[in-house]
C-alpha atoms as a PDB file:
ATOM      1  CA  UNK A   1       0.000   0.000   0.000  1.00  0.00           C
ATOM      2  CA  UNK A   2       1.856   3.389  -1.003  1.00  0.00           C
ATOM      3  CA  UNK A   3       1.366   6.885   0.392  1.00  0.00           C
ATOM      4  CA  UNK A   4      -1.774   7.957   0.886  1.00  0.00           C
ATOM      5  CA  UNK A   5      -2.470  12.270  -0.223  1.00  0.00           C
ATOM      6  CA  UNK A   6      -5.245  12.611   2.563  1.00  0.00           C
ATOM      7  CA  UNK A   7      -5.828  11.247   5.946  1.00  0.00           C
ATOM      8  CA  UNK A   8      -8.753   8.628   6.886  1.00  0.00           C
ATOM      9  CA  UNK A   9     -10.436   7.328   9.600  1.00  0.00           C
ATOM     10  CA  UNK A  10      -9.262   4.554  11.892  1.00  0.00           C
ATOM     11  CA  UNK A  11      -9.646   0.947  10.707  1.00  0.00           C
ATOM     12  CA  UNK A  12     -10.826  -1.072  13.521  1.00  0.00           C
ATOM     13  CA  UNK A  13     -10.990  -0.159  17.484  1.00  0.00           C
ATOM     14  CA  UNK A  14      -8.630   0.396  19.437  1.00  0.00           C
ATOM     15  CA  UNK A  15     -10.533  -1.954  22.089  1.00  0.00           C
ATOM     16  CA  UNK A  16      -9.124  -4.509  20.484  1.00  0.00           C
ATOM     17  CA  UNK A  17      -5.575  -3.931  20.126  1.00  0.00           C
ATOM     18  CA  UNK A  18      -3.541  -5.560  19.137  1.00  0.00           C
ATOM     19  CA  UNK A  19      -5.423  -7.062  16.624  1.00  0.00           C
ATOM     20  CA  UNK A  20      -3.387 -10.522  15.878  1.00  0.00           C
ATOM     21  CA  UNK A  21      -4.874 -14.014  15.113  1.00  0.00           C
ATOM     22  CA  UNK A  22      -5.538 -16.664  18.041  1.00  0.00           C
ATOM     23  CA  UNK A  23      -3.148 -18.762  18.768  1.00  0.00           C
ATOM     24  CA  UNK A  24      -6.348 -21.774  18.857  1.00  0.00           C
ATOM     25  CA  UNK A  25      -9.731 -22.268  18.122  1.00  0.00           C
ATOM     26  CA  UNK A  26     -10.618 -23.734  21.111  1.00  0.00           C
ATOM     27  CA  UNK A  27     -11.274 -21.977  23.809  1.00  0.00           C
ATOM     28  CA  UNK A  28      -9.770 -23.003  27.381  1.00  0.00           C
ATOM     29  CA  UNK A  29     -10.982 -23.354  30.963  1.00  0.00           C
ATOM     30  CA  UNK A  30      -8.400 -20.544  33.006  1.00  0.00           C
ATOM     31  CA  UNK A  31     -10.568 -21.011  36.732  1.00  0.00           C
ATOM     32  CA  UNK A  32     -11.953 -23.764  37.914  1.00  0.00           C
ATOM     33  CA  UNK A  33     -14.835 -23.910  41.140  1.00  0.00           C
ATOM     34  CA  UNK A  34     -13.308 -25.751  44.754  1.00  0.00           C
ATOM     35  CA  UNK A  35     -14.647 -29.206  44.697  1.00  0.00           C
ATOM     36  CA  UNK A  36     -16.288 -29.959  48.007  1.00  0.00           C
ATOM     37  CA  UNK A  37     -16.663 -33.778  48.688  1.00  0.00           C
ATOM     38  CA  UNK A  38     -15.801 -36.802  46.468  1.00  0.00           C
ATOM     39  CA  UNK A  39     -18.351 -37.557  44.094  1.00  0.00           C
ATOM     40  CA  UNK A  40     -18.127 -36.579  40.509  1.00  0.00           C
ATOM     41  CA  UNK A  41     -20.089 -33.739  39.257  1.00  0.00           C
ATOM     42  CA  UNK A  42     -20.128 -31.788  36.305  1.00  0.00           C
ATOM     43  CA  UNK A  43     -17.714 -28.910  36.769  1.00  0.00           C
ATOM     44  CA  UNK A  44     -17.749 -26.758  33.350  1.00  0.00           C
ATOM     45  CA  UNK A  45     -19.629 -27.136  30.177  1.00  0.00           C
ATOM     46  CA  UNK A  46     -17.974 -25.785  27.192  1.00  0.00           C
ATOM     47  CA  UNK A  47     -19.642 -24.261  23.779  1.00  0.00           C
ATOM     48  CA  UNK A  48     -19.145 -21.825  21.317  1.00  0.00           C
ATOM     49  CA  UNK A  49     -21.318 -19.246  19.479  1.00  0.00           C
ATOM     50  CA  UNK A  50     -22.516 -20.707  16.357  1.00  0.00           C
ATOM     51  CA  UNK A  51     -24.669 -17.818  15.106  1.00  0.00           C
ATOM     52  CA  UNK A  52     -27.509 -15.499  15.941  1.00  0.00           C
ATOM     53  CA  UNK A  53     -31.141 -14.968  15.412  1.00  0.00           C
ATOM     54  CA  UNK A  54     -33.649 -12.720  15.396  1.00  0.00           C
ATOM     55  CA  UNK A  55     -36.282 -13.217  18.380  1.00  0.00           C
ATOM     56  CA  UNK A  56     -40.253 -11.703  17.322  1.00  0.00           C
ATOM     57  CA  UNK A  57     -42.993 -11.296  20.116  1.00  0.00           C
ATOM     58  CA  UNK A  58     -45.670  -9.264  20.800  1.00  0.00           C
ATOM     59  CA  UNK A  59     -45.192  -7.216  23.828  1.00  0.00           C
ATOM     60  CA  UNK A  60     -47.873  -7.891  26.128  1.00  0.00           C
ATOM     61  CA  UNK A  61     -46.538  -5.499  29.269  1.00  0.00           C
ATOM     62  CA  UNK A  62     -48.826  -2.530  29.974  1.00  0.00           C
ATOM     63  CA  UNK A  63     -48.071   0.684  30.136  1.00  0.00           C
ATOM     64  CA  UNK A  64     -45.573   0.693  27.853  1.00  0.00           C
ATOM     65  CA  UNK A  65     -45.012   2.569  24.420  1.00  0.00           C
ATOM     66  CA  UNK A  66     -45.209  -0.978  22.562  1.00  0.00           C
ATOM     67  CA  UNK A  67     -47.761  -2.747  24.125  1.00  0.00           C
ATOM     68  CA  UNK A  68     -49.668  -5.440  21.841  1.00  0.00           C
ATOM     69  CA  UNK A  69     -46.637  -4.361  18.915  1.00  0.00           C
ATOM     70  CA  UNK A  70     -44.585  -6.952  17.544  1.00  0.00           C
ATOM     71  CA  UNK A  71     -41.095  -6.668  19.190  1.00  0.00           C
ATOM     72  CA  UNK A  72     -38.106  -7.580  17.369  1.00  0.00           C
ATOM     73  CA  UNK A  73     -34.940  -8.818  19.660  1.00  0.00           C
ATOM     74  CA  UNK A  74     -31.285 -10.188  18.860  1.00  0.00           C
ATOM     75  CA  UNK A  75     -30.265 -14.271  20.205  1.00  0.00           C
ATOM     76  CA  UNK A  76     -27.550 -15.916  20.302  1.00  0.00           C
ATOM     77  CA  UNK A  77     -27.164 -19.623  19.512  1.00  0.00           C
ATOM     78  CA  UNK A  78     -24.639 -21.231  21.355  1.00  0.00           C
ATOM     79  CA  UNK A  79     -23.449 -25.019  20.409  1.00  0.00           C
ATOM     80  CA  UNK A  80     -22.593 -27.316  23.290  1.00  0.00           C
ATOM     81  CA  UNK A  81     -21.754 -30.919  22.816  1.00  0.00           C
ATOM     82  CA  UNK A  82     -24.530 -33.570  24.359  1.00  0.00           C
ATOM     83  CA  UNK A  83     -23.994 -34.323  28.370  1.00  0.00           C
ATOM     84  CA  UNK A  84     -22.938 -37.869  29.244  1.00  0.00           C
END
């Protein structure tokens, strides 16, 4: 990319600096809860976003501006491998 005659705006935040590629894809498990006693539970349950969706309703709350509109609210879909 050569010189550039006029400035621009930023690309990216600064919230995520730096910006460099994970070193996995899976995601670890940094704290762990005190286990109290001696038979096994289940201590963490891993997933990962897979996507989101868009959630429609019809707000049935009273007194408020919407009531009986439809309402229109972001999910997210997380995908978690089946419990033993």
């Amino acid at each position: 990319m050569g010189h550039r005659k006029r400035s621009q705006p930023r690309r990216g935040s600064l919230a995520y600096s730096p910006r460099i590629r994970a070193k996995s894809m899976e995601a670890r498990v940094r704290a762990w809860p005190k286990v109290e006693g001696d038979e096994p539970r289940l201590l963490a349950h891993a997933g990962y976003k897979a996507g989101c969706v868009q959630l429609v309703s019809i707000d049935d709350r009273e007194h408020t501006p919407s009531h009986g509109k439809q309402l229109v609210t972001l999910g997210t879909v997380i995908a978690t491998p089946p419990i033993p």
